[in-house]
N, C-alpha and C. Protein backbone atom coordinates (compact mmCIF):
# COMPACT_ATOMS: atom_id res chain seq x y z
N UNK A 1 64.40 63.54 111.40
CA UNK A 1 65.49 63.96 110.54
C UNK A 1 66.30 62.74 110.12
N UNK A 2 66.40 62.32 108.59
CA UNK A 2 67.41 61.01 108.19
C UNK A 2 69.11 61.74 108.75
N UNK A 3 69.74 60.56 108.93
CA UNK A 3 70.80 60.62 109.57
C UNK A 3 72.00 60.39 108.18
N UNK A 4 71.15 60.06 106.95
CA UNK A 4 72.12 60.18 105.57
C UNK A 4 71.44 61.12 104.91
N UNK A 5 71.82 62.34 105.12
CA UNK A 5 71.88 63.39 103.69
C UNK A 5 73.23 63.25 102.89
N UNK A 6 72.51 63.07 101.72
CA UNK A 6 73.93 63.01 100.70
C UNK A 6 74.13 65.03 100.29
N UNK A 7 75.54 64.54 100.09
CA UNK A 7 76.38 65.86 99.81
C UNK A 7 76.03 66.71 99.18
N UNK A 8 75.62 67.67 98.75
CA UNK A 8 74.92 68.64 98.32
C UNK A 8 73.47 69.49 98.46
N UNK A 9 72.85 68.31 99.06
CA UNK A 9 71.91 68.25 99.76
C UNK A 9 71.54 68.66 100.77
N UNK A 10 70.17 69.55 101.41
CA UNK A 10 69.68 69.83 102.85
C UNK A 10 68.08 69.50 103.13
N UNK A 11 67.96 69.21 104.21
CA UNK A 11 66.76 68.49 104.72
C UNK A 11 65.89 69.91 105.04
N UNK A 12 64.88 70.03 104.12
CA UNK A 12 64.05 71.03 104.75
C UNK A 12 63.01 70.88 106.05
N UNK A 13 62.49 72.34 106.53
CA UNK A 13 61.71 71.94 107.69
C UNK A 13 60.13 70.73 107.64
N UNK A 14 60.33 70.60 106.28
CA UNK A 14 58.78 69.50 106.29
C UNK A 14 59.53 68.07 106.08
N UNK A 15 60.92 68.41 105.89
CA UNK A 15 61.73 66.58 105.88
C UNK A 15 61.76 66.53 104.31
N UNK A 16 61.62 67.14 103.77
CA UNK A 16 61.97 66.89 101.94
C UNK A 16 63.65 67.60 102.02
N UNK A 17 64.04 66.44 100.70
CA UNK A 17 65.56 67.12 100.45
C UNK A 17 65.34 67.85 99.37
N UNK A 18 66.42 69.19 99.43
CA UNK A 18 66.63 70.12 98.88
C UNK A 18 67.69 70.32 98.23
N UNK A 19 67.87 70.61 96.90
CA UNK A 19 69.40 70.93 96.06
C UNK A 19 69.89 71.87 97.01
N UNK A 20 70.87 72.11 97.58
CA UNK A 20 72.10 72.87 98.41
C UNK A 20 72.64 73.71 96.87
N UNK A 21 71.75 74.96 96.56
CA UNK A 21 72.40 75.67 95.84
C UNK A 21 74.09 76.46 95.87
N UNK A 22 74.37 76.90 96.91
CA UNK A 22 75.66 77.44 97.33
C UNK A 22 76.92 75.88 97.62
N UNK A 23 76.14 74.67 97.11
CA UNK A 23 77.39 73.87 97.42
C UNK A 23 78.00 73.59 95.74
N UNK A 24 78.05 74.28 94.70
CA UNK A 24 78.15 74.15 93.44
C UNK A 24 79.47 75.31 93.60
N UNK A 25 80.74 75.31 92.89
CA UNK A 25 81.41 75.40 92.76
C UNK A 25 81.53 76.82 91.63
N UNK A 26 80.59 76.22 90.73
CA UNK A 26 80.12 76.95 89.20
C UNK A 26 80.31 78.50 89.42
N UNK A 27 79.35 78.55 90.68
CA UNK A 27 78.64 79.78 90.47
C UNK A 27 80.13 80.75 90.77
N UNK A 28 81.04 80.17 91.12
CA UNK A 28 82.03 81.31 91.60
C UNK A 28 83.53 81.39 90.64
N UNK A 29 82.99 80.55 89.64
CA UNK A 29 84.19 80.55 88.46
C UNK A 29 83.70 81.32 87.64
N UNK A 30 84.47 82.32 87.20
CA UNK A 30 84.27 83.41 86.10
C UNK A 30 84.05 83.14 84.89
N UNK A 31 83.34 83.94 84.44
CA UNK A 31 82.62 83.53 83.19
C UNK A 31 83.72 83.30 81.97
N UNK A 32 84.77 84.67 82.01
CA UNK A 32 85.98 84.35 80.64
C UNK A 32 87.32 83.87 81.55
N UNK A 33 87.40 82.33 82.42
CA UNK A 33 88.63 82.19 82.83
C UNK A 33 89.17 80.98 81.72
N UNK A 34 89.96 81.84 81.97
CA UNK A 34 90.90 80.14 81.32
C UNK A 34 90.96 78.85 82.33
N UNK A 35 90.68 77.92 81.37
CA UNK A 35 90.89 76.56 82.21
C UNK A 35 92.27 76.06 82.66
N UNK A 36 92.33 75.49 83.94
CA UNK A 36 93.72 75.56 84.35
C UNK A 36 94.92 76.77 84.81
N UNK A 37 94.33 78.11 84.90
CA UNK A 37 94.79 79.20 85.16
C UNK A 37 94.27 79.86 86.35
N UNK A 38 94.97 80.35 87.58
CA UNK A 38 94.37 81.00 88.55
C UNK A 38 94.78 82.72 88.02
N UNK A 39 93.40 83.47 88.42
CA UNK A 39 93.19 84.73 87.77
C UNK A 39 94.29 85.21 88.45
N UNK A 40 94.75 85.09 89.60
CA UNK A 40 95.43 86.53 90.42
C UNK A 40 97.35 85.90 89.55
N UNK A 41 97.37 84.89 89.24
CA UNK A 41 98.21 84.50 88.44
C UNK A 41 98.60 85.52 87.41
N UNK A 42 97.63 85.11 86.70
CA UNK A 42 97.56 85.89 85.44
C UNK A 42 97.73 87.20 85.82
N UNK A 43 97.05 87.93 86.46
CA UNK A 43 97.28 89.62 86.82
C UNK A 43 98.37 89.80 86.94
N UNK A 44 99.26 89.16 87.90
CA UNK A 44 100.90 89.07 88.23
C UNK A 44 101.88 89.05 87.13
N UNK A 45 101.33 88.05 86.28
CA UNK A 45 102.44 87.77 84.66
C UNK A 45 102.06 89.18 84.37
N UNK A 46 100.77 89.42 83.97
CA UNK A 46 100.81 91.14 83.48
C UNK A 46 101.33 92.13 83.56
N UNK A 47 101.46 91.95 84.92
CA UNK A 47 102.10 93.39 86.03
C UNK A 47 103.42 93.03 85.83
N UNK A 48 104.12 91.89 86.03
CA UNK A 48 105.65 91.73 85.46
C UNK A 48 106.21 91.95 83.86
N UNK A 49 105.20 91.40 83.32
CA UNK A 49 105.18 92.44 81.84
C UNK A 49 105.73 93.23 81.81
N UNK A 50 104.66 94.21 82.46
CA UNK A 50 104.72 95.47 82.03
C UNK A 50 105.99 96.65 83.16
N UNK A 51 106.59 95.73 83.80
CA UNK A 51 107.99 95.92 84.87
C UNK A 51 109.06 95.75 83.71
N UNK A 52 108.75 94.14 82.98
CA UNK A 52 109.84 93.87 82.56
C UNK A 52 109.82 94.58 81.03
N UNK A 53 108.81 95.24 80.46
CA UNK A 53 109.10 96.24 79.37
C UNK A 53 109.77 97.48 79.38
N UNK A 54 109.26 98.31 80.61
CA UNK A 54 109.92 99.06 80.45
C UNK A 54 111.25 99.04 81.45
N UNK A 55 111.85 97.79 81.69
CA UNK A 55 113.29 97.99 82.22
C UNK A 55 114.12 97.53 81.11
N UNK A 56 113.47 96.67 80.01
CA UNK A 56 114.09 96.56 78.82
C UNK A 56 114.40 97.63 78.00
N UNK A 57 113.08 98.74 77.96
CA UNK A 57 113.37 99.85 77.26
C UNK A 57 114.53 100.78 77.66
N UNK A 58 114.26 100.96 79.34
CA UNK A 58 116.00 101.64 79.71
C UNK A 58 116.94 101.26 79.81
N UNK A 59 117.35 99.71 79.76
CA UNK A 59 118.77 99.15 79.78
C UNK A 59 118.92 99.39 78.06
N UNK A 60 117.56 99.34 76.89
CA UNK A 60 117.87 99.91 75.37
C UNK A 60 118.57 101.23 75.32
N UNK A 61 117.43 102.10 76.07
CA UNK A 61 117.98 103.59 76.21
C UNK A 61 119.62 103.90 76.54
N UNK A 62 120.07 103.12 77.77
CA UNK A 62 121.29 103.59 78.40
C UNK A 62 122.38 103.08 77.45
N UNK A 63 122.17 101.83 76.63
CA UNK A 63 123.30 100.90 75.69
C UNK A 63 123.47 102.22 74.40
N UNK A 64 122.27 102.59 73.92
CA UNK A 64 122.34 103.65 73.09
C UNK A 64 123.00 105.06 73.79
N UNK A 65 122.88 105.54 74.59
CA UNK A 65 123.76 106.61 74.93
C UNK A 65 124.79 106.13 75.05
N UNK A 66 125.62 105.01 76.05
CA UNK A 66 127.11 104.79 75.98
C UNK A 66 127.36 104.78 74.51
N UNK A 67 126.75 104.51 73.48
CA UNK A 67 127.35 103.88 71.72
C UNK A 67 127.70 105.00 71.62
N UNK A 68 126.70 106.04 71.58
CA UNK A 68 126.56 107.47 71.34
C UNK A 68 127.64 108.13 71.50
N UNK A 69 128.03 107.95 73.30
CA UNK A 69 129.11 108.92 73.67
C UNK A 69 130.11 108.33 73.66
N UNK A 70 130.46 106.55 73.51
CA UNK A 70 131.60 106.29 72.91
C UNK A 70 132.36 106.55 70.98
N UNK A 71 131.40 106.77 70.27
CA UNK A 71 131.51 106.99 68.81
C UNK A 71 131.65 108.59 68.84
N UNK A 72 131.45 109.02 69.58
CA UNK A 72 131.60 110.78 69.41
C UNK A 72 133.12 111.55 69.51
N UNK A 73 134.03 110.92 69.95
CA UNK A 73 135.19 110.96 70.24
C UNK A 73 135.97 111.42 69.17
């Protein structure tokens, strides 16, 4: 058995080196990611989105009823 296998690499049982398929990185990056973006990131901005829409819509809702029931007077 050589005592230098380079990195990616594994020594099979007849002593030939072998591409180390599972040491590639590739195979576990998603096919539509954005570069520079972690996915569970992105899910989070989404999900706060969609928190911060509709608390916009009821602080809209509630400003319109006070107008409402202050102009009714």
């Amino acid at each position: 058995m050589s005592s230098q296998i380079p990195r990616g690499y594994y020594e099979d049982s007849e002593g030939a080196l072998r591409r180390d398929r599972r040491h590639s990185s590739e195979r576990r990056s998603p096919a539509g990611s954005y570069p520079g973006e972690d996915r569970r990131n992105k899910q989070r901005r989404k999900g706060d989105q969609g928190d911060l829409e509709r608390e916009h819509h009821e602080m809209i809702e509630e400003a319109l009823e006070e107008f409402a029931a202050e102009h009714e007077r």
